[in-house]
Protein backbone atom coordinates (compact mmCIF):
# COMPACT_ATOMS: atom_id res chain seq x y z
CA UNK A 1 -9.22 39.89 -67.77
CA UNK A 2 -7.55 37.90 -70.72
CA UNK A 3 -5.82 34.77 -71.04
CA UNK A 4 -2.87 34.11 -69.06
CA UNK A 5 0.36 34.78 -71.67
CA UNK A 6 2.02 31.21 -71.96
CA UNK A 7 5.85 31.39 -71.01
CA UNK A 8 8.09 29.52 -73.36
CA UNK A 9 10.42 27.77 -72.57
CA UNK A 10 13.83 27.46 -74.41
CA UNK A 11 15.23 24.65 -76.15
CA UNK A 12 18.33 23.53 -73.89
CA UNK A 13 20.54 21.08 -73.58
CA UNK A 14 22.06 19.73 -70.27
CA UNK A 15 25.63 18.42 -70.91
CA UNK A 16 26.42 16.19 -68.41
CA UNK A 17 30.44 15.40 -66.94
CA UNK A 18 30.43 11.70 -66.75
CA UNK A 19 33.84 10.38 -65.51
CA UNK A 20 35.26 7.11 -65.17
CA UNK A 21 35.92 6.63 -60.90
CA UNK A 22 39.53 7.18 -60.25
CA UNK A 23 38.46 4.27 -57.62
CA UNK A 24 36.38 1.71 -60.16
CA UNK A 25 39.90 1.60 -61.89
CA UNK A 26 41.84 1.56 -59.30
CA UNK A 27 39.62 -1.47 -58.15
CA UNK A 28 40.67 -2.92 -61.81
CA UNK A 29 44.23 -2.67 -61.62
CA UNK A 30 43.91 -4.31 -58.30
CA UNK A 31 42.03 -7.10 -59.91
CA UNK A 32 44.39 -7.68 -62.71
CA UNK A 33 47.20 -7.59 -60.61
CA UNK A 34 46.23 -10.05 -58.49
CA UNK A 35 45.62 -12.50 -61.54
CA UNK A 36 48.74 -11.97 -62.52
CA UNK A 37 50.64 -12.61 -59.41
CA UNK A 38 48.59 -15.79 -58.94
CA UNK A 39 49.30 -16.89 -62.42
CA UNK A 40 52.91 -16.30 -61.95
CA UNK A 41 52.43 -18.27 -58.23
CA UNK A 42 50.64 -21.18 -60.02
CA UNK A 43 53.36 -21.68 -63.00
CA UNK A 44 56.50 -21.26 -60.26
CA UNK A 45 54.57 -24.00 -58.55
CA UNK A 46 54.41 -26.41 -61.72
CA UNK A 47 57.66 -25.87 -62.35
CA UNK A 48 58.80 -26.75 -58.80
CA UNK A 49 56.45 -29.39 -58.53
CA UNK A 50 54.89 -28.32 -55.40
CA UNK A 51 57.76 -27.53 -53.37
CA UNK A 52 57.14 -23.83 -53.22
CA UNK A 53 58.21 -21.29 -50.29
CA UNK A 54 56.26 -20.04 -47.65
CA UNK A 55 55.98 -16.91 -49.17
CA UNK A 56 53.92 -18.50 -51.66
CA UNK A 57 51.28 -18.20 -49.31
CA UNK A 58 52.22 -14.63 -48.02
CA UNK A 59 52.15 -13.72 -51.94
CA UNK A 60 48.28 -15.14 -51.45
CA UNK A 61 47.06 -13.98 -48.61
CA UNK A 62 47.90 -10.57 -49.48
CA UNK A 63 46.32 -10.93 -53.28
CA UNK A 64 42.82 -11.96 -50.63
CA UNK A 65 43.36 -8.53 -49.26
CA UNK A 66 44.17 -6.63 -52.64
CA UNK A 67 40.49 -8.06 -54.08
CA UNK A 68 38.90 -7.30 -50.68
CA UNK A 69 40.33 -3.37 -51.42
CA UNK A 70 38.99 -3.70 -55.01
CA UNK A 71 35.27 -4.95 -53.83
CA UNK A 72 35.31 -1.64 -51.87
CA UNK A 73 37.03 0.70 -54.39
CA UNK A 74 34.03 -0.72 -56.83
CA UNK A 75 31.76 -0.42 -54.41
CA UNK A 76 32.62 3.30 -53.72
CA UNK A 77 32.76 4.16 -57.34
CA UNK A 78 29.26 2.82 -57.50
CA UNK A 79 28.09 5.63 -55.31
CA UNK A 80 29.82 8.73 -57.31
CA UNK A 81 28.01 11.44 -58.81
CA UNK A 82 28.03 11.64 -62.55
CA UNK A 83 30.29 8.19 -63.13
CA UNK A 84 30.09 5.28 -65.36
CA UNK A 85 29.02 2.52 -63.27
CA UNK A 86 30.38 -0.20 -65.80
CA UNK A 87 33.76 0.03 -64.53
CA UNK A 88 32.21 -0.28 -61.12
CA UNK A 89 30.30 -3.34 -61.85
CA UNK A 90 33.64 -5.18 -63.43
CA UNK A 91 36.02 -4.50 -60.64
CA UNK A 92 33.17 -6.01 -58.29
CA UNK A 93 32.60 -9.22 -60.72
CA UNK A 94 36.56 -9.68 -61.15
CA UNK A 95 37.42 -9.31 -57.20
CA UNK A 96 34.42 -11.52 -56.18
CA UNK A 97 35.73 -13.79 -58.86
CA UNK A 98 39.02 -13.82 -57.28
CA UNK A 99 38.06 -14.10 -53.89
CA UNK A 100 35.59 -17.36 -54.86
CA UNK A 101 38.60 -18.80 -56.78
CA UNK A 102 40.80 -18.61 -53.01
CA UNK A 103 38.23 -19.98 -51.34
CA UNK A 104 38.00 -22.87 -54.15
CA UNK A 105 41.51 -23.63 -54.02
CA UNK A 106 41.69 -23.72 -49.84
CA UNK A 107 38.02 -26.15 -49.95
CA UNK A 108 40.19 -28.66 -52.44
CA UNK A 109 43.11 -28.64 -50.41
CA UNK A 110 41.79 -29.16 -47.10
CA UNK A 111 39.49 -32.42 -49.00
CA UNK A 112 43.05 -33.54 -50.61
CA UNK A 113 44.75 -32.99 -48.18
């Protein structure tokens, strides 16, 4: 009996379709959105000094949800097939950012207060 014949195999490439998550920029937009709005909240609020509306606060409370939304869509997009995860990763850092700047501004006005 001879040698086993060796099988070669062929040179091939594997092209991959790498995406960027419909939800990591989704979770972006929601991010930057919220910045904005709070930006605009904080100048209005300079400019009146401190008397502001009550829907000041409604205009916060639903930027809190918006970055709790984005931490998910990130989150999500994490766990796609064939994604780039650096989107991902800033939607995630610029929510959480968000979120630890609301809790920031509610610890200083409760100890002003």
């Amino acid at each position: 009996m001879g040698k086993p014949v060796k099988i070669r195999k062929k040179k091939s490439f594997m092209f991959t379709t790498r995406h960027y998550s419909f939800m990591s920029i989704m979770g972006i937009l929601l991010a930057v959105i919220c910045a904005i709005s709070v930006a605009a909240m904080i100048v209005q609020s300079y400019k009146n000094a401190g008397k502001v509306d009550i829907g000041f606060g409604g205009v916060g409370l639903f930027s809190v949800f918006l970055n709790i939304i984005g931490i998910v869509c990130g989150i999500v997009s994490l766990q796609e097939r064939d994604v780039y995860i650096t989107p991902g990763i800033v939607a995630i850092a610029l929510n959480g950012v968000m979120i630890l700047s609301w809790i920031a501004v509610i610890i200083l006005s409760v100890i002003a207060h």
